[in-house]
Protein backbone atom coordinates (compact mmCIF):
# COMPACT_ATOMS: atom_id res chain seq x y z
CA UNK A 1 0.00 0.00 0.00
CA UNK A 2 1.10 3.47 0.08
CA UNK A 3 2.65 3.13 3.74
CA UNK A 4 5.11 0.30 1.46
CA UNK A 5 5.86 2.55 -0.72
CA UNK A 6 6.80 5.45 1.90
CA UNK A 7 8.98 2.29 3.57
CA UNK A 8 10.49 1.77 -0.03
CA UNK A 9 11.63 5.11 -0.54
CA UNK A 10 13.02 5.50 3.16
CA UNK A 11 15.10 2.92 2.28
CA UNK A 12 16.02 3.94 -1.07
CA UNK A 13 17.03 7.43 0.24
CA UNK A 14 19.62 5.50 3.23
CA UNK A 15 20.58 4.04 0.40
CA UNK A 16 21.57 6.54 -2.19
CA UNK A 17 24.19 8.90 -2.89
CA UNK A 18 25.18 11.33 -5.35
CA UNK A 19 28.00 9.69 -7.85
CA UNK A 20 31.34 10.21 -6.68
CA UNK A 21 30.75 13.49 -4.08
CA UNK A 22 30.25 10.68 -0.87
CA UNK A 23 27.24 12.80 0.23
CA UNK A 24 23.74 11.76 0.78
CA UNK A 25 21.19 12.85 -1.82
CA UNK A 26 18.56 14.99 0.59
CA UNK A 27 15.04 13.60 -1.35
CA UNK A 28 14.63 10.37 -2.67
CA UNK A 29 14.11 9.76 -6.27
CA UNK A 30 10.61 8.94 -6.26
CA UNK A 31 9.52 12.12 -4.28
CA UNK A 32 12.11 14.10 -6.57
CA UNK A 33 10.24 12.55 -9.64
CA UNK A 34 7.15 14.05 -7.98
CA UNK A 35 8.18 17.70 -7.10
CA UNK A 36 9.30 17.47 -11.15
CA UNK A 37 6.15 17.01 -12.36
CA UNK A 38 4.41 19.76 -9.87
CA UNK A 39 7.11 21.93 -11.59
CA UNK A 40 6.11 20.57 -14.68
CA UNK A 41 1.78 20.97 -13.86
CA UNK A 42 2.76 24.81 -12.86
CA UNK A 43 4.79 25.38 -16.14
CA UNK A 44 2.56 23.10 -18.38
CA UNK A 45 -0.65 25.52 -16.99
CA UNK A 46 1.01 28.36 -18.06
CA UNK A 47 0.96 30.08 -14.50
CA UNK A 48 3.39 32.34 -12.93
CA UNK A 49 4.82 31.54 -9.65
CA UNK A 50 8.28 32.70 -7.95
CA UNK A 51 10.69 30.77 -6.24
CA UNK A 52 9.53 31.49 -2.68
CA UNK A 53 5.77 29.93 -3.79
CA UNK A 54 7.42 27.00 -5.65
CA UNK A 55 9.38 26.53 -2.33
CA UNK A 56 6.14 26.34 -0.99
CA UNK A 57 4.41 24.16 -3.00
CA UNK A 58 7.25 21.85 -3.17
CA UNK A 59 7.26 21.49 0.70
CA UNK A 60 3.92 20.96 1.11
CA UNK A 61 4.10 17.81 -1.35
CA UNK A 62 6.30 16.74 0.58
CA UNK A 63 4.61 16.87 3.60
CA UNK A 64 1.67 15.49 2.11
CA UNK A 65 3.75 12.64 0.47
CA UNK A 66 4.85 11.37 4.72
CA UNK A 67 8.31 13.06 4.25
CA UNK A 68 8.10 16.38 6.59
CA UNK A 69 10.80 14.45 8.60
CA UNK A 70 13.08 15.41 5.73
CA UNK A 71 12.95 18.96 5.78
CA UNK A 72 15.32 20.82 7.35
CA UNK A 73 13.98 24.15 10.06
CA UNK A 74 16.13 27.06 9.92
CA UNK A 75 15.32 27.67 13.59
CA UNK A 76 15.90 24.04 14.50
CA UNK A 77 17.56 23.12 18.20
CA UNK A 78 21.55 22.77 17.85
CA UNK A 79 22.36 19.09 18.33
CA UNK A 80 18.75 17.70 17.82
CA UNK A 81 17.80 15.74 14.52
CA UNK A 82 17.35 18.08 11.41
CA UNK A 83 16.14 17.50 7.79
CA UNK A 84 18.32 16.56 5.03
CA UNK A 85 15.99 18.70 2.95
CA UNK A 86 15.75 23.03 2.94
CA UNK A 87 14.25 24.30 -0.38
CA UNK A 88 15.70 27.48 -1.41
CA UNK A 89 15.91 29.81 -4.28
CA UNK A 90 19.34 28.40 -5.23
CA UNK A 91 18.18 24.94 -5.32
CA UNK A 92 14.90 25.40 -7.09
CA UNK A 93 17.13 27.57 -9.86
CA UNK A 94 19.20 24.78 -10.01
CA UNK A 95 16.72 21.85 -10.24
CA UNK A 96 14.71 24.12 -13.03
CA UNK A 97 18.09 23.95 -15.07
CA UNK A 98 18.67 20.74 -15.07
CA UNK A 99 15.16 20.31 -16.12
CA UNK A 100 16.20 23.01 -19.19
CA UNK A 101 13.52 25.42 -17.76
CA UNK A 102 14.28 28.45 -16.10
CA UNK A 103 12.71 31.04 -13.70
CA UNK A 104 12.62 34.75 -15.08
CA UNK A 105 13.09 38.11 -13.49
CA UNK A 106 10.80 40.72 -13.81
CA UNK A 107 12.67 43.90 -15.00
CA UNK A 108 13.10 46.85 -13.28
CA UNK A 109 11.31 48.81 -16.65
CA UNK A 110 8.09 46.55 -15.80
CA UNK A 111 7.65 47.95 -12.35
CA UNK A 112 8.17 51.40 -13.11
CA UNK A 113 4.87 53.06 -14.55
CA UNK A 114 5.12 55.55 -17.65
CA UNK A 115 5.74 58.96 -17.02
CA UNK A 116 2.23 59.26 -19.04
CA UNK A 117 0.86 57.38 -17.04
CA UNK A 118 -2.35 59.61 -16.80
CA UNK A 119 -2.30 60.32 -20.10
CA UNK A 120 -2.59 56.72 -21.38
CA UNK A 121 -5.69 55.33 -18.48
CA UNK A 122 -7.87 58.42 -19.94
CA UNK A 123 -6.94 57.50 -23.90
CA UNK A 124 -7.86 53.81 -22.53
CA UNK A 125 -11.24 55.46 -20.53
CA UNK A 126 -12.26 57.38 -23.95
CA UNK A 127 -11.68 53.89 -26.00
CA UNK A 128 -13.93 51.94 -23.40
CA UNK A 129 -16.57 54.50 -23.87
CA UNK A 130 -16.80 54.39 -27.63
CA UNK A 131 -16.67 51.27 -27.40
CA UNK A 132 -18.95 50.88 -25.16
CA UNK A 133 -21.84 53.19 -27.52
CA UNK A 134 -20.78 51.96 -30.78
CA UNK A 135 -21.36 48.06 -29.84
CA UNK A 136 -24.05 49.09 -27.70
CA UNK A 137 -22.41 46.84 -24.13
CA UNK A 138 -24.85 47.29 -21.68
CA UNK A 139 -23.18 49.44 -18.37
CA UNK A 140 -23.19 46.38 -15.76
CA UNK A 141 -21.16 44.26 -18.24
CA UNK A 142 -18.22 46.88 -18.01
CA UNK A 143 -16.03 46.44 -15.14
């Protein structure tokens, strides 16, 4: 059942190691085969997320998947058990690579409004209004 399969992949992760660095890998590859296709379901929907809600996402799967044990607290106890796991912006730019994708950054231009600003919401005001008269829209369906 699905407890078996949490056993399984327990056991897989005591049992696996990144080629030739010595270190433990921090997921195991079934639950990393998971958190790639939630990457994938965001990307393949066309919606825009950041890193920090990816991070999210990601450690809420795995939470939901029986791992929370793996996931590391930044404000953990010295000298008491800790994750193997912490998502972070590093490693979510780094897993989106290897998966060719990669996150953008909005621009500094694309925050900054016009210096028309004013100018160009009453040009778009005047078009709504012609618009709105020549096709005849009735007022409640213009928001």
């Amino acid at each position: 059942g699905a407890a078996d399969g949490r056993i399984d992949m327990r056991r897989e992760q005591l049992m696996a190691f990144h080629h030739g660095s010595g270190r433990m890998k921090a997921l195991p590859n079934a639950l990393f085969a998971k958190i790639k296709e939630l990457i994938m379901a965001q990307v393949d929907a066309n919606l825009q997320f950041t890193a920090a809600s990816l991070c999210s996402m990601i450690m809420a799967l795995i939470r939901d998947e029986g791992f929370e044990h793996l996931l590391q607290s930044p404000d953990a106890t010295p000298g008491m058990p800790n994750g193997t796991f912490m998502c972070s912006t590093s490693w979510i730019q780094k897993t989106m690579k290897n998966m060719k994708l990669r996150v953008r950054q909005a621009t500094a231009a694309a925050q900054k409004l016009p210096s028309d600003a004013d100018k160009q919401v009453r040009m778009l005001m005047l078009r709504l209004v012609f618009f709105r008269f020549k096709k005849q829209v009735p007022p409640q369906l213009i928001i």
